[in-house]
PDB file of N, CA and C in Angstrom:
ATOM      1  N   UNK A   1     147.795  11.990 -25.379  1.00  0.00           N
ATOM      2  CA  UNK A   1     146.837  12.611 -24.493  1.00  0.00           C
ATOM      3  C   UNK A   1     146.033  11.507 -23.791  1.00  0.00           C
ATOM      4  N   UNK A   2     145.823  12.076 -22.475  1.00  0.00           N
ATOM      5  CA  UNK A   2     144.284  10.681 -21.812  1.00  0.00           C
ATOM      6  C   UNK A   2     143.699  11.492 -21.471  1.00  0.00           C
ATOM      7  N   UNK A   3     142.535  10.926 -21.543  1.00  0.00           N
ATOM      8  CA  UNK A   3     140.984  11.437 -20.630  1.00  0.00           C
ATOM      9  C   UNK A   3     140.909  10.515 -19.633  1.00  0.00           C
ATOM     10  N   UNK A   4     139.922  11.144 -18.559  1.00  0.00           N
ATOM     11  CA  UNK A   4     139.609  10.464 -16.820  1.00  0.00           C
ATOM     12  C   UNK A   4     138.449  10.530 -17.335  1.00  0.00           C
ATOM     13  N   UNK A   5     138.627   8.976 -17.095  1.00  0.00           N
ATOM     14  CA  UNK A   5     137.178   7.893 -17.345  1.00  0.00           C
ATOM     15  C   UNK A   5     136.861   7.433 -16.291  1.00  0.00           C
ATOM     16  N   UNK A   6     135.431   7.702 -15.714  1.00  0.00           N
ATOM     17  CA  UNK A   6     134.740   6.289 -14.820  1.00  0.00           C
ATOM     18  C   UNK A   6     135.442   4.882 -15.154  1.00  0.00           C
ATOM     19  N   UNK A   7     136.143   4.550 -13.865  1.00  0.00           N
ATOM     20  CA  UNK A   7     136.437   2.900 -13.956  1.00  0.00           C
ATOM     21  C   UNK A   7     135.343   2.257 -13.084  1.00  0.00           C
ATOM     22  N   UNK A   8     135.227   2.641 -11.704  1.00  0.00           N
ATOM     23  CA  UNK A   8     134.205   2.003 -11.037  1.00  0.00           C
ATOM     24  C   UNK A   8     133.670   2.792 -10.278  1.00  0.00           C
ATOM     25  N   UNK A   9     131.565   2.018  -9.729  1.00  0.00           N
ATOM     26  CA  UNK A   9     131.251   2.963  -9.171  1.00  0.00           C
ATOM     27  C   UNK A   9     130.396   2.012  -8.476  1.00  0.00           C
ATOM     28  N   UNK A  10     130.191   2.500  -6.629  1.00  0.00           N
ATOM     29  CA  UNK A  10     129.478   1.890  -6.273  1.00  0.00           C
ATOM     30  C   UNK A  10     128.087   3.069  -5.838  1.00  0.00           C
ATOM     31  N   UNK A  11     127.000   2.592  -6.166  1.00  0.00           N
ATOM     32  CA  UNK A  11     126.062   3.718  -6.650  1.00  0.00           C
ATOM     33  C   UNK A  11     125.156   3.400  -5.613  1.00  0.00           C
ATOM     34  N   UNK A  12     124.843   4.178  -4.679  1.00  0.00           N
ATOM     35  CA  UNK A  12     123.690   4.304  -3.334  1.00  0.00           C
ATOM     36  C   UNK A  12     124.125   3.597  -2.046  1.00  0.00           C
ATOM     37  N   UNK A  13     125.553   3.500  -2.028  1.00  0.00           N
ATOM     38  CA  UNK A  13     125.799   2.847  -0.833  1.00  0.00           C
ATOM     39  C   UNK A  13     125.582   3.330   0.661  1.00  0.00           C
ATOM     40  N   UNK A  14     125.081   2.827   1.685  1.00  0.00           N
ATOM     41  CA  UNK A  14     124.855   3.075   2.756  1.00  0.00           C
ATOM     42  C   UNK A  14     125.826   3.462   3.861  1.00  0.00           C
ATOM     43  N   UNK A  15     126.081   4.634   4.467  1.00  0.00           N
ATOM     44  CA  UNK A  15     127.488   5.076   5.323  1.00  0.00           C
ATOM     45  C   UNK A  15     126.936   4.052   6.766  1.00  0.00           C
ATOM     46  N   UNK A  16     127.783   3.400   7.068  1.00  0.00           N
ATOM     47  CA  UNK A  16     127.382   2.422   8.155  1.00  0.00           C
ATOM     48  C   UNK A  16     127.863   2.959   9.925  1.00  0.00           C
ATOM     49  N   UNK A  17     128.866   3.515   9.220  1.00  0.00           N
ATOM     50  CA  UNK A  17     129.660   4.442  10.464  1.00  0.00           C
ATOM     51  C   UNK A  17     130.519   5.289  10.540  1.00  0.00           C
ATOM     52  N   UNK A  18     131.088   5.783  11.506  1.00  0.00           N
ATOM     53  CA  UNK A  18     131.931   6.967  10.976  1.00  0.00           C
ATOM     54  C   UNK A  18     133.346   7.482  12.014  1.00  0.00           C
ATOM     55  N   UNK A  19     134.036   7.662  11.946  1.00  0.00           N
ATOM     56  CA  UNK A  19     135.146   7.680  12.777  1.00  0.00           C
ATOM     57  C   UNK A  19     136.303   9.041  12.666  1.00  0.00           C
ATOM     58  N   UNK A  20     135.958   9.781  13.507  1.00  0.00           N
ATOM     59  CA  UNK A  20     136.512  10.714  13.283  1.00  0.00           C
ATOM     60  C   UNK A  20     138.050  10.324  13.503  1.00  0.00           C
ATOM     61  N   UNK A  21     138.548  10.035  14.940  1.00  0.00           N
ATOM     62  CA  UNK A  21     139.305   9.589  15.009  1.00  0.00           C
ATOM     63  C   UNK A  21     140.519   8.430  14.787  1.00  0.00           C
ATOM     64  N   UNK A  22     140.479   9.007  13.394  1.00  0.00           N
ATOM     65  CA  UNK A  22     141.473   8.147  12.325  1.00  0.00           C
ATOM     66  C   UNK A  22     141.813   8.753  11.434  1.00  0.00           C
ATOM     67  N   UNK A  23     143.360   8.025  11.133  1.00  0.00           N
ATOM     68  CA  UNK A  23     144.041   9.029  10.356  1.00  0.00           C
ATOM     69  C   UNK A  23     143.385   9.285   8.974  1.00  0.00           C
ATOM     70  N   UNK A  24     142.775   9.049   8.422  1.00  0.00           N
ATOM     71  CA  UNK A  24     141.833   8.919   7.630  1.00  0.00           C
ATOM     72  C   UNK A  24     141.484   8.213   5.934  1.00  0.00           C
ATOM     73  N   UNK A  25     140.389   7.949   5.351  1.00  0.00           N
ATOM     74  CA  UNK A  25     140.066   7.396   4.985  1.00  0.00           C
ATOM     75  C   UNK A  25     138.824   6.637   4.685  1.00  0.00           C
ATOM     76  N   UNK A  26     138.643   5.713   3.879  1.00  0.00           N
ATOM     77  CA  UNK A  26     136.992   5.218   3.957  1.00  0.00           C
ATOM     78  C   UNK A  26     137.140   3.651   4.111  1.00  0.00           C
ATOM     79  N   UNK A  27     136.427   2.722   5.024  1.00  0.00           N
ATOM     80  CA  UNK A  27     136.445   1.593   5.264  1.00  0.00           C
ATOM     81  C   UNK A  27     135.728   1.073   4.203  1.00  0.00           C
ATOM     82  N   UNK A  28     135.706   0.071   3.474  1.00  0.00           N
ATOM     83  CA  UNK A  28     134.959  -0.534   2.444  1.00  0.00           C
ATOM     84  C   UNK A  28     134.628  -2.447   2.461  1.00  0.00           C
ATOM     85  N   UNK A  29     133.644  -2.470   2.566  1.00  0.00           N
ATOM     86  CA  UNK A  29     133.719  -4.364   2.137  1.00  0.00           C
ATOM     87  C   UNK A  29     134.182  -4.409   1.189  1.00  0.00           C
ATOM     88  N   UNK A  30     135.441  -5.081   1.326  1.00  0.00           N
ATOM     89  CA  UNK A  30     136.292  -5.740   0.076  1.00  0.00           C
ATOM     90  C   UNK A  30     135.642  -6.526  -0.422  1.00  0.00           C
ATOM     91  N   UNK A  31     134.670  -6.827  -0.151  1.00  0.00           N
ATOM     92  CA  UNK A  31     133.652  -7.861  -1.704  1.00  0.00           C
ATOM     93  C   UNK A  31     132.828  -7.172  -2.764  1.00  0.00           C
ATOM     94  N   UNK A  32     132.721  -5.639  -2.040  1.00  0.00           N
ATOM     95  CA  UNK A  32     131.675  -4.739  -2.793  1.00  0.00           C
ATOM     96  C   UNK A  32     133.394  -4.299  -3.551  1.00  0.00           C
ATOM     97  N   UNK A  33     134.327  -4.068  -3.101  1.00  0.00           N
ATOM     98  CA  UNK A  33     135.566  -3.491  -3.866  1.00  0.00           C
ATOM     99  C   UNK A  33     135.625  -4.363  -4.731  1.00  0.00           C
ATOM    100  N   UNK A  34     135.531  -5.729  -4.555  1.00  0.00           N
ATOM    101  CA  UNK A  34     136.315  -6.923  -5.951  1.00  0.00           C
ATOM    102  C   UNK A  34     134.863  -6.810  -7.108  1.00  0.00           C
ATOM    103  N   UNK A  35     133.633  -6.353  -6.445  1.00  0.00           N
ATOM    104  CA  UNK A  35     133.106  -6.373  -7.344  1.00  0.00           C
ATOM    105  C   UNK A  35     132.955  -5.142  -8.595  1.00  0.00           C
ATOM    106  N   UNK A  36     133.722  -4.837  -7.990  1.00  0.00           N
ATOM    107  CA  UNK A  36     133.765  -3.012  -8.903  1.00  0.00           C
ATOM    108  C   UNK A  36     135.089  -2.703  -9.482  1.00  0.00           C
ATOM    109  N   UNK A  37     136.159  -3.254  -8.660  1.00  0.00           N
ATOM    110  CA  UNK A  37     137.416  -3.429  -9.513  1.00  0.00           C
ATOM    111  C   UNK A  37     138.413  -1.953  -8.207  1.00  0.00           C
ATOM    112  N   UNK A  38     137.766  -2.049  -7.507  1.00  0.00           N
ATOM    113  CA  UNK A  38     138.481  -0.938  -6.624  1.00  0.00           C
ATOM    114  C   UNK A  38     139.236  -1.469  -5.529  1.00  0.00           C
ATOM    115  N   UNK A  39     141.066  -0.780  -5.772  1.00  0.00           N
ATOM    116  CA  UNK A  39     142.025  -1.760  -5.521  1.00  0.00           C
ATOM    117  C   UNK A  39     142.232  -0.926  -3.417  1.00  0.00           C
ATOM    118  N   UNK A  40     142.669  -1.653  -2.916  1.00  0.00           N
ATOM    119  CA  UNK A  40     142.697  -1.589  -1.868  1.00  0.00           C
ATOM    120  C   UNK A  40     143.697   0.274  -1.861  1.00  0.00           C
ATOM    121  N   UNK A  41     143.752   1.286  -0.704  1.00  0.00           N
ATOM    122  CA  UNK A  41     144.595   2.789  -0.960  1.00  0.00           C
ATOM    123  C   UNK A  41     144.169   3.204  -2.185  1.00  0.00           C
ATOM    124  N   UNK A  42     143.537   2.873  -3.294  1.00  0.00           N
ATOM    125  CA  UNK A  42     142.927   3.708  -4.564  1.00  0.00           C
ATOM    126  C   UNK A  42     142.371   4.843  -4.328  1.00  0.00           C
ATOM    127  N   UNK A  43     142.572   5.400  -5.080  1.00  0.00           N
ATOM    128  CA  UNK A  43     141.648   7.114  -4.704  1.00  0.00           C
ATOM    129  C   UNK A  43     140.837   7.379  -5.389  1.00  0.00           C
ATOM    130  N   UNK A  44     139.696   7.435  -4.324  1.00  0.00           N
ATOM    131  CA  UNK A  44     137.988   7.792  -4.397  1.00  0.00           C
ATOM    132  C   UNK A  44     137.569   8.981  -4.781  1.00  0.00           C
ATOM    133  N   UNK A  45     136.249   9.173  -5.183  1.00  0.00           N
ATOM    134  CA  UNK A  45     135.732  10.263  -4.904  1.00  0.00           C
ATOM    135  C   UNK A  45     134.515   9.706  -3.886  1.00  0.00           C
ATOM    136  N   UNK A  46     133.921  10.451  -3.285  1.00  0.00           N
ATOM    137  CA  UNK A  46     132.675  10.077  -2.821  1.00  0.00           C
ATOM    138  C   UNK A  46     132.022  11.319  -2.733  1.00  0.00           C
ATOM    139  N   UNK A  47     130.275  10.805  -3.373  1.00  0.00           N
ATOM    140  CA  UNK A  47     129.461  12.205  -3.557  1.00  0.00           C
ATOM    141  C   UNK A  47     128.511  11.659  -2.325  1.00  0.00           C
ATOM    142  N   UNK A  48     128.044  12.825  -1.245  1.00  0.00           N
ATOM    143  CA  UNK A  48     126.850  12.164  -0.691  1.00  0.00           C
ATOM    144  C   UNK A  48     125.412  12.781  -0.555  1.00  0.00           C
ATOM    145  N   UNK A  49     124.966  11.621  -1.219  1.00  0.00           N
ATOM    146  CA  UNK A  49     123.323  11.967  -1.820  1.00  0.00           C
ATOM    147  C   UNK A  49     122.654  12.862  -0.623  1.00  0.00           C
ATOM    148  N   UNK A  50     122.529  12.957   0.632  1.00  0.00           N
ATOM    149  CA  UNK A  50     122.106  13.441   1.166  1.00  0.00           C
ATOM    150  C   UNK A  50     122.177  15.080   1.751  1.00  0.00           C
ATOM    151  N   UNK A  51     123.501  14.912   1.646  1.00  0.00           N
ATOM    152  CA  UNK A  51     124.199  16.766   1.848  1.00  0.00           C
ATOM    153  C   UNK A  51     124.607  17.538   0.413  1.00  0.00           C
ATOM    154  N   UNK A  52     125.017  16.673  -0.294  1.00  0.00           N
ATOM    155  CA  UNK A  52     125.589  17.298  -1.400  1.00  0.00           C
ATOM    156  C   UNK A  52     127.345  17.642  -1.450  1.00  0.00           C
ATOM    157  N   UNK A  53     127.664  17.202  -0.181  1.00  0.00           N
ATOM    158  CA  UNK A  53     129.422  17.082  -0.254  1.00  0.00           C
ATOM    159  C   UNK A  53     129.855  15.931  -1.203  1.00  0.00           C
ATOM    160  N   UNK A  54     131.055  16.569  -1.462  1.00  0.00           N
ATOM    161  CA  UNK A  54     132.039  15.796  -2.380  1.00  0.00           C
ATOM    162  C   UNK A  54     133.435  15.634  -1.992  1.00  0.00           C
ATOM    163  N   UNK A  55     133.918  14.885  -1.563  1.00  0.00           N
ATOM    164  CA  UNK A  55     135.296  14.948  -1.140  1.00  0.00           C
ATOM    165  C   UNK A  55     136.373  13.588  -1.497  1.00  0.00           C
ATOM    166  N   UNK A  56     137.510  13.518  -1.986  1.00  0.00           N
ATOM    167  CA  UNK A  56     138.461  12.399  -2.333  1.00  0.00           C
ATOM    168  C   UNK A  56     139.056  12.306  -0.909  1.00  0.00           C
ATOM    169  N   UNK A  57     139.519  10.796  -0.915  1.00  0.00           N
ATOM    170  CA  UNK A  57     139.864  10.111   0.140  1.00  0.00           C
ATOM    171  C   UNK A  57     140.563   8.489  -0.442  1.00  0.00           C
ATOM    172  N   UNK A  58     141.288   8.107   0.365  1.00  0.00           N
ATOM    173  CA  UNK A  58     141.870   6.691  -0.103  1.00  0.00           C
ATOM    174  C   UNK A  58     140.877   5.544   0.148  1.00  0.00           C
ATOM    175  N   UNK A  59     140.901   4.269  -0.007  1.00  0.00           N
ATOM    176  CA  UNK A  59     140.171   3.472   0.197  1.00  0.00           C
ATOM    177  C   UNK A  59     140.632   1.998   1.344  1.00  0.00           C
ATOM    178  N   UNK A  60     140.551   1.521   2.214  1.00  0.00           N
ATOM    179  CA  UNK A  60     140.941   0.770   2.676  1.00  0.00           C
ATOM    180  C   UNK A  60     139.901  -0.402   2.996  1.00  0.00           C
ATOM    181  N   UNK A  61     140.225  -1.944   3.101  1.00  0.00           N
ATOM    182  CA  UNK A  61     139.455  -3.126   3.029  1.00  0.00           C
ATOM    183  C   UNK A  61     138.931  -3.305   4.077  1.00  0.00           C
ATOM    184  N   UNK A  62     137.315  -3.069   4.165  1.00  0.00           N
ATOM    185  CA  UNK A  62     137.069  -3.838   5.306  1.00  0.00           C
ATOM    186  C   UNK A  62     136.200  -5.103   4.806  1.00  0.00           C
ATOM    187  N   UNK A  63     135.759  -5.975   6.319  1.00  0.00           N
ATOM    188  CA  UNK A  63     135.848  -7.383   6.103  1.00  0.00           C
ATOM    189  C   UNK A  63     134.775  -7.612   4.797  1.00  0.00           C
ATOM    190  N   UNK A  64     135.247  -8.642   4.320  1.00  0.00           N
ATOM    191  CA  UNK A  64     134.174  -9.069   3.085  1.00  0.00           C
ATOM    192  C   UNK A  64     133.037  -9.727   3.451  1.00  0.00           C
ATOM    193  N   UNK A  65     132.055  -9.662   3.018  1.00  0.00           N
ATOM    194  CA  UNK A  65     130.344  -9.995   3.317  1.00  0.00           C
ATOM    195  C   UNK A  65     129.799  -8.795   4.188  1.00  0.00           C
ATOM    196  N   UNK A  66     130.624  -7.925   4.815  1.00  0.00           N
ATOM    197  CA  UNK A  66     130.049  -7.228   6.491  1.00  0.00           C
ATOM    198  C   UNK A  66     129.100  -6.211   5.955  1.00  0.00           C
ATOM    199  N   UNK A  67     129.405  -5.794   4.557  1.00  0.00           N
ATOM    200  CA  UNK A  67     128.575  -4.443   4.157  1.00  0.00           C
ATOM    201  C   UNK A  67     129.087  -3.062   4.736  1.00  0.00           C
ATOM    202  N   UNK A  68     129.856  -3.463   5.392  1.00  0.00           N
ATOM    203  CA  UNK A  68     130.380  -1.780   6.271  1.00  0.00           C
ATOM    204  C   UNK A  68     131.032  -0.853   4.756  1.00  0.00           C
ATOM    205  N   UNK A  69     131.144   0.471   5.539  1.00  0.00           N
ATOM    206  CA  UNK A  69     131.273   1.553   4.249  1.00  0.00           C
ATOM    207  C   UNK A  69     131.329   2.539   5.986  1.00  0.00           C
ATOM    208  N   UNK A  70     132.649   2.806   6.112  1.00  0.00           N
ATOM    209  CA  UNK A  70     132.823   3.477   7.269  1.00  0.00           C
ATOM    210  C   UNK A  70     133.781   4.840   6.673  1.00  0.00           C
ATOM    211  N   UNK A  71     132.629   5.950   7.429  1.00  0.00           N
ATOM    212  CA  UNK A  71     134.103   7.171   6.691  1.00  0.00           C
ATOM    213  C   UNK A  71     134.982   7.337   7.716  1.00  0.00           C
ATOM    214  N   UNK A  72     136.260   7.825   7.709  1.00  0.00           N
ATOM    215  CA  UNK A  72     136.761   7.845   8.649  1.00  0.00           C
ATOM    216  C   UNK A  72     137.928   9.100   8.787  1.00  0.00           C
ATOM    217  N   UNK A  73     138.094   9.564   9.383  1.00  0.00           N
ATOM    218  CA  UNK A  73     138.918  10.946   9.818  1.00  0.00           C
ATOM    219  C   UNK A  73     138.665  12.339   9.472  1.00  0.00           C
ATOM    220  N   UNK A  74     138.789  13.526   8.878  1.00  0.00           N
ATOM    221  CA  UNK A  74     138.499  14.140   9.048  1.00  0.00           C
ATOM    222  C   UNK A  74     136.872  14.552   7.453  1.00  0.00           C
ATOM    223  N   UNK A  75     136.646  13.070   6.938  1.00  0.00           N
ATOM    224  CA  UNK A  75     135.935  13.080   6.001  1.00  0.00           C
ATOM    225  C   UNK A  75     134.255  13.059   6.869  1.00  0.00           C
ATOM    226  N   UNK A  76     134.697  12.763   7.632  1.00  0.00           N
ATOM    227  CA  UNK A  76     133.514  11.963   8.645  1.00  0.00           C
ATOM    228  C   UNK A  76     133.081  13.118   9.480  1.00  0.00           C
ATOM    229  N   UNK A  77     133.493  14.704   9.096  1.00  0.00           N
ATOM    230  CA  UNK A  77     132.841  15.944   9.576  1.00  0.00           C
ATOM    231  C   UNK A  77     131.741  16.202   8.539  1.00  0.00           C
ATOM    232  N   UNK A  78     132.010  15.657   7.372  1.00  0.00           N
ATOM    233  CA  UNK A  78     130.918  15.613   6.599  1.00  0.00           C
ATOM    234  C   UNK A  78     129.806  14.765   5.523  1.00  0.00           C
ATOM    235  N   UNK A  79     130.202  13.575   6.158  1.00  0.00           N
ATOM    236  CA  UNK A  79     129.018  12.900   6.246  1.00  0.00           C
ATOM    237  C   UNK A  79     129.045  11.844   7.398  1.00  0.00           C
ATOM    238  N   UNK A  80     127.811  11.476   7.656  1.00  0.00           N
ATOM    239  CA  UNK A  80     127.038  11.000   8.846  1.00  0.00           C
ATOM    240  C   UNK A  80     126.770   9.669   8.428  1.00  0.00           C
ATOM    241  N   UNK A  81     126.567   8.538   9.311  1.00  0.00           N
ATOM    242  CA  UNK A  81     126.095   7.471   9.174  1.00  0.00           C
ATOM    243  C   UNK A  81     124.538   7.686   9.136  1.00  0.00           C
ATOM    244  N   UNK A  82     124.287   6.321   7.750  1.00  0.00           N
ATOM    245  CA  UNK A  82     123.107   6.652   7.204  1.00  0.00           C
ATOM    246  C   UNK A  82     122.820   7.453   5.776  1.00  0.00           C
ATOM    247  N   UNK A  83     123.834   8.185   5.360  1.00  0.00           N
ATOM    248  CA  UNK A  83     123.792   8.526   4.440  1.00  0.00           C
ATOM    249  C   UNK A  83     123.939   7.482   3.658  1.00  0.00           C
ATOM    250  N   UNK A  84     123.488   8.170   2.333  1.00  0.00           N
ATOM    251  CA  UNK A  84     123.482   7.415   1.074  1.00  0.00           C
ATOM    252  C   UNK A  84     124.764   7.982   0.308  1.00  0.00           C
ATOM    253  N   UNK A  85     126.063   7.219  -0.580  1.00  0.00           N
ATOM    254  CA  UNK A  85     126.927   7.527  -1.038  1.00  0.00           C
ATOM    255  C   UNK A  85     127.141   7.042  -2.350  1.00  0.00           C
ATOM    256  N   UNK A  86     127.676   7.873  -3.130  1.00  0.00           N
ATOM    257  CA  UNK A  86     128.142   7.005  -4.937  1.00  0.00           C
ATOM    258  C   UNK A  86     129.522   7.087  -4.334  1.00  0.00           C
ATOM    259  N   UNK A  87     130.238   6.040  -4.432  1.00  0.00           N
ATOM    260  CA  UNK A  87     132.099   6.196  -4.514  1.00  0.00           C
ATOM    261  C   UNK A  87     132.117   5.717  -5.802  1.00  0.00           C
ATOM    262  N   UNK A  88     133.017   6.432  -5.995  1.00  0.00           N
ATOM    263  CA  UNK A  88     133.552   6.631  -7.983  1.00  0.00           C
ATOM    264  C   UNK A  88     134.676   6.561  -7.592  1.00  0.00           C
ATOM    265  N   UNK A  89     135.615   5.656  -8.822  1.00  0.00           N
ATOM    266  CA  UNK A  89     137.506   5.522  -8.866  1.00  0.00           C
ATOM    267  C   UNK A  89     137.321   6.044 -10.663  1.00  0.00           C
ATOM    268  N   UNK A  90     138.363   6.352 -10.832  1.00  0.00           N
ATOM    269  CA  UNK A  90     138.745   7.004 -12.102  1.00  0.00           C
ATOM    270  C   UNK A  90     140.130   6.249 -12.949  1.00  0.00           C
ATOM    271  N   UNK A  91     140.257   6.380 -14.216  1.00  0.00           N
ATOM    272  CA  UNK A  91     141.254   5.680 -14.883  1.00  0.00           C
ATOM    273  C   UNK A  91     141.735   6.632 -15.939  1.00  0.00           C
ATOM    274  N   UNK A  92     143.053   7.010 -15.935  1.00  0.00           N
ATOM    275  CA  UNK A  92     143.078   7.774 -17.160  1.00  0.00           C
ATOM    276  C   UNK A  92     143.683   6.795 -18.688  1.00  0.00           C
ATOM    277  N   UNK A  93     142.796   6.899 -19.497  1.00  0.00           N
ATOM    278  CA  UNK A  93     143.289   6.092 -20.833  1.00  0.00           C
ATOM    279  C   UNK A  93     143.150   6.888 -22.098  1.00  0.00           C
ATOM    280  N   UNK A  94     143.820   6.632 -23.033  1.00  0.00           N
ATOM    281  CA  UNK A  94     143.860   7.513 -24.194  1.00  0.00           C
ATOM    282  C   UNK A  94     142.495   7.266 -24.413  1.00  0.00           C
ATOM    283  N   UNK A  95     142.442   8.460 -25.471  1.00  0.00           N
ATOM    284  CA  UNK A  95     140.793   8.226 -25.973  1.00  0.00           C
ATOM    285  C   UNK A  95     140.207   7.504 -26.565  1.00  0.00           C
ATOM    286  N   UNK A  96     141.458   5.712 -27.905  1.00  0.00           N
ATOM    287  CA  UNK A  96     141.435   4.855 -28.184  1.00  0.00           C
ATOM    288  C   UNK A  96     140.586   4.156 -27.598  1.00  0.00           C
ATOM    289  N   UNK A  97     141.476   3.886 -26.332  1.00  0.00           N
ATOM    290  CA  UNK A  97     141.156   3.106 -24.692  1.00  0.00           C
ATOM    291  C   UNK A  97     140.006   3.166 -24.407  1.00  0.00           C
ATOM    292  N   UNK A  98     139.394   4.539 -24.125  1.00  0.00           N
ATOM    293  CA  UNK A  98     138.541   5.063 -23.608  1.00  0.00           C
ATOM    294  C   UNK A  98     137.282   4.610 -24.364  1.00  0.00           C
ATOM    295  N   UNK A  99     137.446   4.131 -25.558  1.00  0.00           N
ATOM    296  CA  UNK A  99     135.586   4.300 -26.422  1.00  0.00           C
ATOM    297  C   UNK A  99     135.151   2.826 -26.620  1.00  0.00           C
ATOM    298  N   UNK A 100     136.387   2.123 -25.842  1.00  0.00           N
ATOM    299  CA  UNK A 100     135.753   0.601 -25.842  1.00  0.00           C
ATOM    300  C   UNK A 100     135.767   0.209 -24.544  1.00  0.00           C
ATOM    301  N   UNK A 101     136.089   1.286 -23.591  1.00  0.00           N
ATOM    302  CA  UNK A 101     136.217   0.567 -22.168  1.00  0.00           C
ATOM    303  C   UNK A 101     134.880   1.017 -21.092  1.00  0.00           C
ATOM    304  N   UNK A 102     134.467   0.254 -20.473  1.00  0.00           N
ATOM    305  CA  UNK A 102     133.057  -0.128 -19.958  1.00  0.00           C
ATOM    306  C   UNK A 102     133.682   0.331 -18.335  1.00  0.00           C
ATOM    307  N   UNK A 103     133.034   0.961 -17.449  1.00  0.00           N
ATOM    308  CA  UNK A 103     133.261   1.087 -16.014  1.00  0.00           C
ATOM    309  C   UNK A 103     132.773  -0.120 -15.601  1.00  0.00           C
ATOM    310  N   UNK A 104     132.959  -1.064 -14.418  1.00  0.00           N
ATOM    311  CA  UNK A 104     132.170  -1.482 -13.418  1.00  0.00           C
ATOM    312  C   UNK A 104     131.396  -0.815 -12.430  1.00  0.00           C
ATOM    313  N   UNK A 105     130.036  -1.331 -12.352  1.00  0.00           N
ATOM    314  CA  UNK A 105     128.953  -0.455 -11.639  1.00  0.00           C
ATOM    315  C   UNK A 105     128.082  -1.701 -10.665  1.00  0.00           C
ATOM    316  N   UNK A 106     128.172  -1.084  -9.441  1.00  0.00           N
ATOM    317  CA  UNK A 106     127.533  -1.672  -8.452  1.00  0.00           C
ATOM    318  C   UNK A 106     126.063  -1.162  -7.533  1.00  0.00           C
ATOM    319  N   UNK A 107     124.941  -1.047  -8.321  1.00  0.00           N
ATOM    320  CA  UNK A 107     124.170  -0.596  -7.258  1.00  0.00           C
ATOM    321  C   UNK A 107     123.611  -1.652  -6.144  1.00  0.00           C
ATOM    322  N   UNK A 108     123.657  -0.653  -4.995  1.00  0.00           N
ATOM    323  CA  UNK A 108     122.874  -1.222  -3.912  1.00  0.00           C
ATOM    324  C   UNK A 108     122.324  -0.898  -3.491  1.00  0.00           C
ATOM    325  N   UNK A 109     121.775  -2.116  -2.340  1.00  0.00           N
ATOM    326  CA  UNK A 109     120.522  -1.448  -1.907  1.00  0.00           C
ATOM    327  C   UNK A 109     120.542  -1.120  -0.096  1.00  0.00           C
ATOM    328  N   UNK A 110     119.813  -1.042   0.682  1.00  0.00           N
ATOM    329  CA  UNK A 110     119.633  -0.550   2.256  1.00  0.00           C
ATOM    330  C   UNK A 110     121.026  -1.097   3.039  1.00  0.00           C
ATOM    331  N   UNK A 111     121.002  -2.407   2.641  1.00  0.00           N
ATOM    332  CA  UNK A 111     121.985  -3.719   3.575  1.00  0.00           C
ATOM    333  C   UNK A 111     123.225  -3.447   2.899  1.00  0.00           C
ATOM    334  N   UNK A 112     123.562  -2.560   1.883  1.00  0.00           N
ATOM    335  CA  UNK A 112     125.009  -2.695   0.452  1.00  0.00           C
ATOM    336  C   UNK A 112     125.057  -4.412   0.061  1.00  0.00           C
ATOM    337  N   UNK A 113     124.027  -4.348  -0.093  1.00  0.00           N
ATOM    338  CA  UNK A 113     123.973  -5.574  -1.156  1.00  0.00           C
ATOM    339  C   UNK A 113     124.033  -5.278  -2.577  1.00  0.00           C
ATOM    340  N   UNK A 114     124.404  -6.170  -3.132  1.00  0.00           N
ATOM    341  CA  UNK A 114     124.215  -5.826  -4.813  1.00  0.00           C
ATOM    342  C   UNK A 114     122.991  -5.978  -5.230  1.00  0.00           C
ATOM    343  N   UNK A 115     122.522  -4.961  -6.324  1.00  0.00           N
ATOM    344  CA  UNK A 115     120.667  -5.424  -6.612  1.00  0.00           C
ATOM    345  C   UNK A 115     121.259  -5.443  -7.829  1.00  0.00           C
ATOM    346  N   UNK A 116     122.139  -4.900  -8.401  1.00  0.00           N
ATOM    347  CA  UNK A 116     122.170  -4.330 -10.064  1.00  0.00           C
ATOM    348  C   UNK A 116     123.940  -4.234 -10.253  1.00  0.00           C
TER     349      UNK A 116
END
């Protein structure tokens, strides 16, 4: 048997922009990804603090240092740049696995900098 465990989470991130027109997906600084362990096409969840939508989507790299966090295609009908977002990735591991294994957690802050 496995359980779906939190592997990584980036916690208050800032939606920087938004793009409807794309096939879709979420743009991410690949430096905020290496720091959380979230592999480039991985599948997200993203909750957003501000509306209360929840929707899965793949993940794709954007440039490292830029801070961008862009939603993009038809995710981007429901949330807006400016929002605040948790993206969560998931791991399924036996329950062995599971009671010694630690998520990576990234909070940030206004800029998606790391504070914590």
């Amino acid at each position: 048997m496995f359980v779906k465990i939190l592997k990584s989470k980036l916690h208050r991130a800032r939606v920087t922009e938004t793009k409807v027109n794309y096939p879709g997906s979420i743009a991410i600084d690949s430096a905020l990804m290496d720091a959380v362990g979230i592999l480039p096409y991985e599948l997200v969840l993203v909750a957003d603090l501000n509306n209360g939508s929840r929707l899965e989507t793949y993940v794709v790299p954007a440039q490292a240092g830029s801070g961008k966090v862009t939603v993009l295609g038809a995710a981007a009908q429901l949330i807006e740049p400016e929002d605040i977002v948790i993206i969560m990735s998931f791991a399924l591991l036996t329950p062995e696995e599971a009671e010694q294994f630690k998520p990576k957690v990234a909070v940030l802050d206004e800029n998606n900098k790391i504070t914590a």
